[in-house]
C-alpha atoms as a PDB file:
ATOM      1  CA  UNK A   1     181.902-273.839  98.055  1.00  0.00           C
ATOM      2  CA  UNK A   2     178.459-272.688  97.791  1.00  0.00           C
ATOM      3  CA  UNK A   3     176.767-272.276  94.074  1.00  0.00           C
ATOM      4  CA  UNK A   4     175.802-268.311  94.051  1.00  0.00           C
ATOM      5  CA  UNK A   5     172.293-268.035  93.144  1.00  0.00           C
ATOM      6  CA  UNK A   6     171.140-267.964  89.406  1.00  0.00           C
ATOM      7  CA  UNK A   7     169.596-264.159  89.096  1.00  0.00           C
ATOM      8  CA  UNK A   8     166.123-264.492  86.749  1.00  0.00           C
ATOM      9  CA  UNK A   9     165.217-261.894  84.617  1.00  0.00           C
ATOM     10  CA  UNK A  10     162.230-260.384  82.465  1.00  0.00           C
ATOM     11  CA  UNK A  11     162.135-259.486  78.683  1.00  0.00           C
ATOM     12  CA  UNK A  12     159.277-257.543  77.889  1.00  0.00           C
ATOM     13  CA  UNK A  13     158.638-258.922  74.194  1.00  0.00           C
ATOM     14  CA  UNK A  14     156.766-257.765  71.259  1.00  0.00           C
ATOM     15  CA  UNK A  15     155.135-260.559  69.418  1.00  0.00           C
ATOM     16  CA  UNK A  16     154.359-258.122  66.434  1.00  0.00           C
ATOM     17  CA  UNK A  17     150.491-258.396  64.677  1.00  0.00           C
ATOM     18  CA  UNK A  18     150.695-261.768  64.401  1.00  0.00           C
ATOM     19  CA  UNK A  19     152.936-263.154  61.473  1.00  0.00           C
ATOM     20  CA  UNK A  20     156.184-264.616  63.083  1.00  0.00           C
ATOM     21  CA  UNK A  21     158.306-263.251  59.572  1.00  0.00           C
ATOM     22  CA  UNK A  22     157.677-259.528  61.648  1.00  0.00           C
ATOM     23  CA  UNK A  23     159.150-260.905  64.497  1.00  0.00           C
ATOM     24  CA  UNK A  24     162.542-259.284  65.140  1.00  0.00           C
ATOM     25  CA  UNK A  25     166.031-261.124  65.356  1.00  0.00           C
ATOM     26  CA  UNK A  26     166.308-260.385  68.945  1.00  0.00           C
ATOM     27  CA  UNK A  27     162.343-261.582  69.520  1.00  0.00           C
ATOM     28  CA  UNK A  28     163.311-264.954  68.281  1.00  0.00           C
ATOM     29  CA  UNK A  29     166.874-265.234  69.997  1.00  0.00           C
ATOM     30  CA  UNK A  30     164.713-264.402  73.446  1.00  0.00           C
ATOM     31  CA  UNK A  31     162.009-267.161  73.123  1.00  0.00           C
ATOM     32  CA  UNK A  32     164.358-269.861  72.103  1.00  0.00           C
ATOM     33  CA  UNK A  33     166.822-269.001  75.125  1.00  0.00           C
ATOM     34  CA  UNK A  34     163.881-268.338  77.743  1.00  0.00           C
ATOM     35  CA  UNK A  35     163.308-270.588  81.001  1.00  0.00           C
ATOM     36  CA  UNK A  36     159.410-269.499  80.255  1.00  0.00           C
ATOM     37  CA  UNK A  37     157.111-267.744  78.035  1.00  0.00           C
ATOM     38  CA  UNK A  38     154.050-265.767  79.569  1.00  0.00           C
ATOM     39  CA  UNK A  39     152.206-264.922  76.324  1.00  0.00           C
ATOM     40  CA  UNK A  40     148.713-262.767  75.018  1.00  0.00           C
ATOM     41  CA  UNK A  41     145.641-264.544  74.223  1.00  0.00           C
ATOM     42  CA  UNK A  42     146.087-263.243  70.652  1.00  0.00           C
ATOM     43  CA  UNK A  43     149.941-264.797  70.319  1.00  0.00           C
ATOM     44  CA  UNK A  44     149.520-267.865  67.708  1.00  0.00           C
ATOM     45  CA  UNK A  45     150.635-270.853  67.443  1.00  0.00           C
ATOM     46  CA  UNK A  46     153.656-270.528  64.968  1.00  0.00           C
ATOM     47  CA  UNK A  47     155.217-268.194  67.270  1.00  0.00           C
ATOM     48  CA  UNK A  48     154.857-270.132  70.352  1.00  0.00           C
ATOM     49  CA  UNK A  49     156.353-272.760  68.025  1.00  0.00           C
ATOM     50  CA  UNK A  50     159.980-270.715  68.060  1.00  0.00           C
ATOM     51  CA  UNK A  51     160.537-271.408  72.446  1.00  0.00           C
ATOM     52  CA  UNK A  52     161.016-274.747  73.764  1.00  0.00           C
ATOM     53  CA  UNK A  53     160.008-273.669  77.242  1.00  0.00           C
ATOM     54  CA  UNK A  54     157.159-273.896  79.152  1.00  0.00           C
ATOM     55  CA  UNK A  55     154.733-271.175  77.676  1.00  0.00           C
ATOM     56  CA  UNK A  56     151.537-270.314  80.024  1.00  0.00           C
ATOM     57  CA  UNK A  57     148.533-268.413  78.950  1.00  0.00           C
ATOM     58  CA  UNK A  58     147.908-264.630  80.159  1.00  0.00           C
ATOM     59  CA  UNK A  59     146.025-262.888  78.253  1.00  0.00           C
ATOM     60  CA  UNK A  60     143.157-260.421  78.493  1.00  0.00           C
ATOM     61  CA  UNK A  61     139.598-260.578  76.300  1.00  0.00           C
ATOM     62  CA  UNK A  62     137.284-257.994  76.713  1.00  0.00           C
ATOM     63  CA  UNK A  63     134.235-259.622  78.419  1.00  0.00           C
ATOM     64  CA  UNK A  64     135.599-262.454  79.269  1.00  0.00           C
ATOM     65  CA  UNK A  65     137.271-264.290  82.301  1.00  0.00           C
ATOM     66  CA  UNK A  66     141.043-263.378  82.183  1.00  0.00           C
ATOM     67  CA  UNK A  67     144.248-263.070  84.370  1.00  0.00           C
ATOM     68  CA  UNK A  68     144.324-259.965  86.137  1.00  0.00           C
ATOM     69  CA  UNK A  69     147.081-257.586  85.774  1.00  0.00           C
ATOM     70  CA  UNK A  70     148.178-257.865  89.383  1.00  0.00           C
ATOM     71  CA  UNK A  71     148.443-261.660  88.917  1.00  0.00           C
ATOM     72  CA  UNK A  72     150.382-261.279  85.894  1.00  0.00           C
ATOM     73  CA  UNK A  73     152.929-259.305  87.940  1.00  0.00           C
ATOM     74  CA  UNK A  74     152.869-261.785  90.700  1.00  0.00           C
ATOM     75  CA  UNK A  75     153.825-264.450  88.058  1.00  0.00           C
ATOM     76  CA  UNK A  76     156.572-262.582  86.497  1.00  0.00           C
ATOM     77  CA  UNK A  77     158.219-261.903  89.905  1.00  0.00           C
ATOM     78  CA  UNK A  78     157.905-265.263  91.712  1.00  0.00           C
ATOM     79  CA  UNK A  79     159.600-266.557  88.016  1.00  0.00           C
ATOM     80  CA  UNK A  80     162.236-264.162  88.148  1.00  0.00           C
ATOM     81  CA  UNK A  81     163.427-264.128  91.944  1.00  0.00           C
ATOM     82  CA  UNK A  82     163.666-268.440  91.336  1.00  0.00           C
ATOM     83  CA  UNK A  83     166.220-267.750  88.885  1.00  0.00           C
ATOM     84  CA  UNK A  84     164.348-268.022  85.474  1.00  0.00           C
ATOM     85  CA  UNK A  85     164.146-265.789  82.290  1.00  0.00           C
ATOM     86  CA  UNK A  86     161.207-264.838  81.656  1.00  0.00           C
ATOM     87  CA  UNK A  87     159.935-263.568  78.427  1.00  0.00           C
ATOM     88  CA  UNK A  88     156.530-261.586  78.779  1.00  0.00           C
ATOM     89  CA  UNK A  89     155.259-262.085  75.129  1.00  0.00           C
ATOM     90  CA  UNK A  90     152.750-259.718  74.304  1.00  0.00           C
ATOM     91  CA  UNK A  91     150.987-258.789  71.364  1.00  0.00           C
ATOM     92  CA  UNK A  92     152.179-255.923  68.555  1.00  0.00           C
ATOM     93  CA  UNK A  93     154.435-253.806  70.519  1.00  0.00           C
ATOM     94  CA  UNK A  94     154.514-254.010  74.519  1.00  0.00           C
ATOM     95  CA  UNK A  95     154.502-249.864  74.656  1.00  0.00           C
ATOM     96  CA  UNK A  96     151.375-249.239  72.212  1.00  0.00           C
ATOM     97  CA  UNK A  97     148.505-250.404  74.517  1.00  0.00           C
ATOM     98  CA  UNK A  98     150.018-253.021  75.767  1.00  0.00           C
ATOM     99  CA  UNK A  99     150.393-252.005  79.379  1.00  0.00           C
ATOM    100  CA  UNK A 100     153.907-252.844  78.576  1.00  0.00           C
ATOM    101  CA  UNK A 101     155.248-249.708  81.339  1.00  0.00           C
ATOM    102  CA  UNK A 102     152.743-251.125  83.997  1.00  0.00           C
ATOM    103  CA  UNK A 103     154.787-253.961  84.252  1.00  0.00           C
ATOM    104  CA  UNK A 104     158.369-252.201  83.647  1.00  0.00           C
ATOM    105  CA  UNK A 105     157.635-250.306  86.882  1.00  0.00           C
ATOM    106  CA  UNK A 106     156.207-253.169  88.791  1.00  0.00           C
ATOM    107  CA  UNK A 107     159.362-255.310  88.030  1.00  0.00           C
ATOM    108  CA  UNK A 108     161.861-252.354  88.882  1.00  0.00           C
ATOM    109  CA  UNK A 109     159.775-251.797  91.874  1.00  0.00           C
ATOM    110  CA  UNK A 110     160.437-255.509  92.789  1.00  0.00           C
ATOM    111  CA  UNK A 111     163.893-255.570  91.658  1.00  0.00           C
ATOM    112  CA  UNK A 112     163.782-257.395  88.776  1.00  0.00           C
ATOM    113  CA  UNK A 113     166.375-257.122  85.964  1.00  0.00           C
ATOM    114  CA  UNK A 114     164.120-255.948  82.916  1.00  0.00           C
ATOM    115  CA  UNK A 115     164.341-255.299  79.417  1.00  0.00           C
ATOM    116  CA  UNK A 116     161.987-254.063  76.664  1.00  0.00           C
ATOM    117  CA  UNK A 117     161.743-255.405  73.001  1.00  0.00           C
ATOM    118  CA  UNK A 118     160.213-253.402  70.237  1.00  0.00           C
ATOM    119  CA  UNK A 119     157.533-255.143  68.076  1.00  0.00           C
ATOM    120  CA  UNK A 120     155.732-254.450  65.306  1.00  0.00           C
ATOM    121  CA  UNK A 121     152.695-252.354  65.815  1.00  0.00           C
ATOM    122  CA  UNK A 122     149.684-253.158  64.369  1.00  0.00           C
ATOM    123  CA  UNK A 123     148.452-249.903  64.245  1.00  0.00           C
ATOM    124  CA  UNK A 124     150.873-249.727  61.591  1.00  0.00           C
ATOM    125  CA  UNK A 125     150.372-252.954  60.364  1.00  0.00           C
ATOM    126  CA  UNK A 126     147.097-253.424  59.980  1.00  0.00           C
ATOM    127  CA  UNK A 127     146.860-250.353  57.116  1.00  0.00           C
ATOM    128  CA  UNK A 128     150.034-251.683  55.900  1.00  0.00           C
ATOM    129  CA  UNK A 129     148.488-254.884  55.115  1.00  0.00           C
ATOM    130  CA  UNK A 130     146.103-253.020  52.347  1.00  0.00           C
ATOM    131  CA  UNK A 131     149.269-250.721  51.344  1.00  0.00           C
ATOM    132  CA  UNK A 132     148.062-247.928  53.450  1.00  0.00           C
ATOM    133  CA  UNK A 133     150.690-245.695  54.933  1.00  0.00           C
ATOM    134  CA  UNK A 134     149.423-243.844  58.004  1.00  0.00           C
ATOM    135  CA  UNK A 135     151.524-241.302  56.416  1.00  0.00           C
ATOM    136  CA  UNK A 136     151.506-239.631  52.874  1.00  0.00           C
ATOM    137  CA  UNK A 137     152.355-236.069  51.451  1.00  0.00           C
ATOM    138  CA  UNK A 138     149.621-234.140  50.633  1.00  0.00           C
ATOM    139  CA  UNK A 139     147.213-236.311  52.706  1.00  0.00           C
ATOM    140  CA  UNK A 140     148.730-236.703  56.364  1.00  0.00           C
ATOM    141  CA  UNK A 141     151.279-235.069  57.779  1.00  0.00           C
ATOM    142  CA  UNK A 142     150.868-237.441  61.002  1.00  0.00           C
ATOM    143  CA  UNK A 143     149.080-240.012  62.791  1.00  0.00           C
ATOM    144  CA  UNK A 144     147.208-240.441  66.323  1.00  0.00           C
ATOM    145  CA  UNK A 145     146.899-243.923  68.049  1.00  0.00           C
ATOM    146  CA  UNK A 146     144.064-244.128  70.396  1.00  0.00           C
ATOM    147  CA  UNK A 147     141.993-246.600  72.289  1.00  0.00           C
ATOM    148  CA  UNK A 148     138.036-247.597  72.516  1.00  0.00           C
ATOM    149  CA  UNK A 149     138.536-247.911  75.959  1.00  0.00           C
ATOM    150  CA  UNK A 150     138.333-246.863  78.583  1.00  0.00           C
ATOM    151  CA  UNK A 151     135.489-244.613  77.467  1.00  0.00           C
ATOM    152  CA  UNK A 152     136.013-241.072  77.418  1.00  0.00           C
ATOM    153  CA  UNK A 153     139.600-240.948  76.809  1.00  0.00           C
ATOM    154  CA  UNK A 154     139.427-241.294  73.084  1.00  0.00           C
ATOM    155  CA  UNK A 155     136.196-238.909  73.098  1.00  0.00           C
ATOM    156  CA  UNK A 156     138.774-235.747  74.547  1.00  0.00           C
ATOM    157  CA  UNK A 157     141.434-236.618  72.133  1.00  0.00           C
ATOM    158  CA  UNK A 158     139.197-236.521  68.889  1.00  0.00           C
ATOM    159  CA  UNK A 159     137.349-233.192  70.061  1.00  0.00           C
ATOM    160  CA  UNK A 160     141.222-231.929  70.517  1.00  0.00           C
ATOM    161  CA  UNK A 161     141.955-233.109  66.707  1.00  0.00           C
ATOM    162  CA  UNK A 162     141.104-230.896  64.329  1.00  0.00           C
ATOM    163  CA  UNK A 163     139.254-232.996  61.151  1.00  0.00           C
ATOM    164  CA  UNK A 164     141.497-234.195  58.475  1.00  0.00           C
ATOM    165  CA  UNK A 165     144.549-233.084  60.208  1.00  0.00           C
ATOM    166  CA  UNK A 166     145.707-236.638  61.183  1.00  0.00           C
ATOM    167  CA  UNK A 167     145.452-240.069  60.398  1.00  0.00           C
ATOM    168  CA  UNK A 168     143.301-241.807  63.349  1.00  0.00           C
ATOM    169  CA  UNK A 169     144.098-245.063  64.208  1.00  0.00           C
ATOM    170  CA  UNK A 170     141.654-246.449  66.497  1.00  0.00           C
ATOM    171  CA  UNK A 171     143.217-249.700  68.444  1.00  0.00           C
ATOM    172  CA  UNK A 172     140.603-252.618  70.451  1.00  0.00           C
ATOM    173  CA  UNK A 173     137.864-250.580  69.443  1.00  0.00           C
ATOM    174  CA  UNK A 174     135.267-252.313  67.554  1.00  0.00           C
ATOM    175  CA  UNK A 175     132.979-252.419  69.865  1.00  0.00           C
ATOM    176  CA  UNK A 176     132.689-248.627  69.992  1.00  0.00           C
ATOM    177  CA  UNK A 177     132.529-247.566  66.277  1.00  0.00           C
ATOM    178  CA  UNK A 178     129.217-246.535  65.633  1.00  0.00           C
ATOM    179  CA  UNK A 179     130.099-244.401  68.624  1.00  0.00           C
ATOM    180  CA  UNK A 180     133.534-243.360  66.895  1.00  0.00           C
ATOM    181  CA  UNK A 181     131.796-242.805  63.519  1.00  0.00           C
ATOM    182  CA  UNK A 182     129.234-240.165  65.400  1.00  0.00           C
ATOM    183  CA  UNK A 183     131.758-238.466  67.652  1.00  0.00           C
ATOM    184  CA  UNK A 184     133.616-237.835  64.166  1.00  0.00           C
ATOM    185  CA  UNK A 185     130.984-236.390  62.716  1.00  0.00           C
ATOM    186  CA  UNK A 186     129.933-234.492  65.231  1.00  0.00           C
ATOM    187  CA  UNK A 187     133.292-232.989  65.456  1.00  0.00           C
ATOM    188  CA  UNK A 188     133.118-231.960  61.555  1.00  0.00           C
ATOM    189  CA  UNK A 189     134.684-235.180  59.747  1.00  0.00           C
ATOM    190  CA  UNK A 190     132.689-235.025  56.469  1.00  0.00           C
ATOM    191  CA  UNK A 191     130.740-238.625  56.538  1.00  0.00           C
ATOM    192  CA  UNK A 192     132.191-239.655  53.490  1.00  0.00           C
ATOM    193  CA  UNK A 193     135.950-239.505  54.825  1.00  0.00           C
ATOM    194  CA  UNK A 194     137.459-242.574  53.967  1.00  0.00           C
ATOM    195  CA  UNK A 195     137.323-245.236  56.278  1.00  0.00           C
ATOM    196  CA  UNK A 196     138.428-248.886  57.270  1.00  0.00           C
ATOM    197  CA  UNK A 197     138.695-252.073  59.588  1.00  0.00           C
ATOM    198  CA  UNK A 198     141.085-254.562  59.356  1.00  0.00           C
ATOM    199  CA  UNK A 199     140.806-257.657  61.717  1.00  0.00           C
ATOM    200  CA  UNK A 200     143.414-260.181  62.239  1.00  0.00           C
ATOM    201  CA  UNK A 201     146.175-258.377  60.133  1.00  0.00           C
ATOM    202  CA  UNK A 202     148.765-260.431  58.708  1.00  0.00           C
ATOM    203  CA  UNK A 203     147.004-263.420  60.076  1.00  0.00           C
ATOM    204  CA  UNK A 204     146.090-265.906  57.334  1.00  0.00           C
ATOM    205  CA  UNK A 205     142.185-265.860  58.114  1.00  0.00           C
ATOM    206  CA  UNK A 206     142.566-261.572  58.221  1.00  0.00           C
ATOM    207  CA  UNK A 207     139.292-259.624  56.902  1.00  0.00           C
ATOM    208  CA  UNK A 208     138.875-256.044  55.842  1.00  0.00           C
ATOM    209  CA  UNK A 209     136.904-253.776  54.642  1.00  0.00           C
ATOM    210  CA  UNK A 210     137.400-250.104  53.204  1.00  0.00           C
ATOM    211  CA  UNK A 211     134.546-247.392  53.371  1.00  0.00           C
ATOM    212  CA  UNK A 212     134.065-244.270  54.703  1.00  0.00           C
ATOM    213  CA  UNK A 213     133.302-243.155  57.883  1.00  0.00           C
ATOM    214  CA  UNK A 214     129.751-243.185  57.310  1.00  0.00           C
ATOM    215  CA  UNK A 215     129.959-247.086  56.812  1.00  0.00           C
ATOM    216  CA  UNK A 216     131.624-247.768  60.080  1.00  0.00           C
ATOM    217  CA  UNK A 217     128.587-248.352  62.188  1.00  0.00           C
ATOM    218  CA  UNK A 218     126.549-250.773  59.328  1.00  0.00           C
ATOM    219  CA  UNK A 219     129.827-252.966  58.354  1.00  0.00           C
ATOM    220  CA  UNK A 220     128.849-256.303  59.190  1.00  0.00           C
ATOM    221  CA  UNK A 221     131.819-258.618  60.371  1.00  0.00           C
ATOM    222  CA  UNK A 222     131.695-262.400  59.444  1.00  0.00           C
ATOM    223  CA  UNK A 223     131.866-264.690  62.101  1.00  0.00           C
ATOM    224  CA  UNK A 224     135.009-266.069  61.528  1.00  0.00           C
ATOM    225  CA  UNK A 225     136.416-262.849  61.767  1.00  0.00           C
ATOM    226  CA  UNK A 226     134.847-261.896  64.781  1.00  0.00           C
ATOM    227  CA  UNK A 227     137.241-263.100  67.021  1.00  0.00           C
ATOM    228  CA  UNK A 228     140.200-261.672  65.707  1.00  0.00           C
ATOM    229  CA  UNK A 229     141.615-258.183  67.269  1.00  0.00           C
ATOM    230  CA  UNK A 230     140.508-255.382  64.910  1.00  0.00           C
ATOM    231  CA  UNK A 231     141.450-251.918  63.551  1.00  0.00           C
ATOM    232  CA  UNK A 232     140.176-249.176  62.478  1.00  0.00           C
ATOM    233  CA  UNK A 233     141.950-246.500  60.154  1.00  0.00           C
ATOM    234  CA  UNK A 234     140.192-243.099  59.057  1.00  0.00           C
ATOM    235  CA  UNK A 235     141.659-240.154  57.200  1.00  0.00           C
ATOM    236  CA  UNK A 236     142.358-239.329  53.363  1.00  0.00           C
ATOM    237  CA  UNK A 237     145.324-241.823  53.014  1.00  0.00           C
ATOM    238  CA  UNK A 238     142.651-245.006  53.657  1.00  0.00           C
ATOM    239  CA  UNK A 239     142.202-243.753  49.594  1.00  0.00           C
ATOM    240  CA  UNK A 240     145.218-245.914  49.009  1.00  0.00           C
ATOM    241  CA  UNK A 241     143.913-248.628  50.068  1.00  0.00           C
ATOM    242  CA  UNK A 242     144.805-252.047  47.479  1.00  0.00           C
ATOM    243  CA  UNK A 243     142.657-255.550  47.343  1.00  0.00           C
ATOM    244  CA  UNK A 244     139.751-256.356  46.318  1.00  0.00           C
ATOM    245  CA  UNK A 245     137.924-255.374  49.157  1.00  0.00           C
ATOM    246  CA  UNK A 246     139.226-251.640  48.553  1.00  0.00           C
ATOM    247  CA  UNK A 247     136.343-249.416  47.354  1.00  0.00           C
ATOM    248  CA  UNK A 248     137.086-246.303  44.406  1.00  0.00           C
ATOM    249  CA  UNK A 249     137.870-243.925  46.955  1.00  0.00           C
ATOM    250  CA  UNK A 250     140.830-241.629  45.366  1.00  0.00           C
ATOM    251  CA  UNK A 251     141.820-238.535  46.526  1.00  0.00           C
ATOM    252  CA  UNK A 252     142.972-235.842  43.373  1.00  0.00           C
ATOM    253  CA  UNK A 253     145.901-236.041  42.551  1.00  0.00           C
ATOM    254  CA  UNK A 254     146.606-239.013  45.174  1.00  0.00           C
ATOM    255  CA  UNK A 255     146.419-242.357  43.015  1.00  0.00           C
END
């Protein structure tokens, strides 16, 4: 009697912002059942730590030589259709800029069994880490993730965004904020709205700084920060901010 074929599958994983304590329960189950782990560039060590299973290296830097997308679906495929489970690890939360439903609909498209698994954001995160809520009464009623890139794309969405109506949460976009900081302003943010970056949240060497949006384009990044992926937060609840890197910027009636 013929063995029937073992049928692979893919878990689309979210590795959270970087602490493996903000991994969930079904994050860790995944990676220490998994046949393989295809994982972000920005994935450390201790979570890799959690799978016993061959773990191979994916992941994208701006500027630098990286695994293209198709390739990435190519891998995920071949792995799948030879009978393996796969879990695509990928930094914060695979829906949230992670090009997570790129590779939903090239799996399905290939037939692949997939499956999705929330992580931690760190677009919520990130402010988090300083006790800033992207959210607060009497300072934002909401919140708008965007991107630095591609260009343009976050340009349209802050001219749409009337100023001080939302918290903006600006995602791989360092790069681009003395641009952000202008188009702001130009769009009538007052230049002293409260402002801040936060690279490597929740990682141990993580490095902030709270300002206003004025600051943005002068805030000089240390070098051993510099590689880390960054964040930046504007709007009134950035105010809130806790640590000593957090600046006397209160709001009335918002301490």
């Amino acid at each position: 009697m013929r063995r029937q074929a073992k049928t692979g599958r893919v878990s689309l994983v979210g590795a959270g912002p970087g602490d493996p304590e903000l991994l969930t329960l079904k994050a860790a189950r995944l990676l220490a059942e998994c046949d393989l782990v295809l994982y972000d560039a920005l994935v450390p060590p201790a979570i890799l730590a959690l799978s016993r299973a061959l773990a191979i290296p994916v992941g994208k830097r701006g500027g630098r030589r990286s695994t293209s997308q198709a390739a990435i679906h190519r891998l995920m495929i071949r792995a799948a259709r030879s009978g393996r489970h796969v879990v695509r690890l990928k930094c914060g939360d695979p829906f949230v800029f992670g090009r997570g439903g790129e590779e939903v609909i090239a799996l399905r498209n290939a037939g692949i069994d997939v499956e999705v698994v929330s992580g931690v954001t760190s677009a919520i995160a990130a402010p988090a880490s300083l006790g800033v809520p992207v959210t607060h009464r009497g300072l934002a009623s909401g919140f708008a993730v965007l991107t630095g890139q591609p260009s343009g794309v976050w340009q349209d969405a802050v001219a749409r965004i009337a100023p001080r109506s939302l918290t903006l949460v600006f995602m791989m976009s360092l790069t681009q904020r003395d641009a952000i900081a202008a188009a702001l302003i130009a769009r009538g943010w007052e230049a002293d709205t409260p402002a801040m970056l936060v690279l490597g949240a929740t990682h141990a060497a993580a490095w902030s700084f709270v300002g206003t949006i004025a600051d943005l384009a002068s805030v000089r990044i240390p070098e051993h920060a510099s590689d880390l992926a960054g964040t930046i937060v504007v709007g009134d609840v950035v105010s809130l901010a806790q640590g000593e890197d957090a600046q006397a910027l209160r709001i009335g009636g918002a301490a």
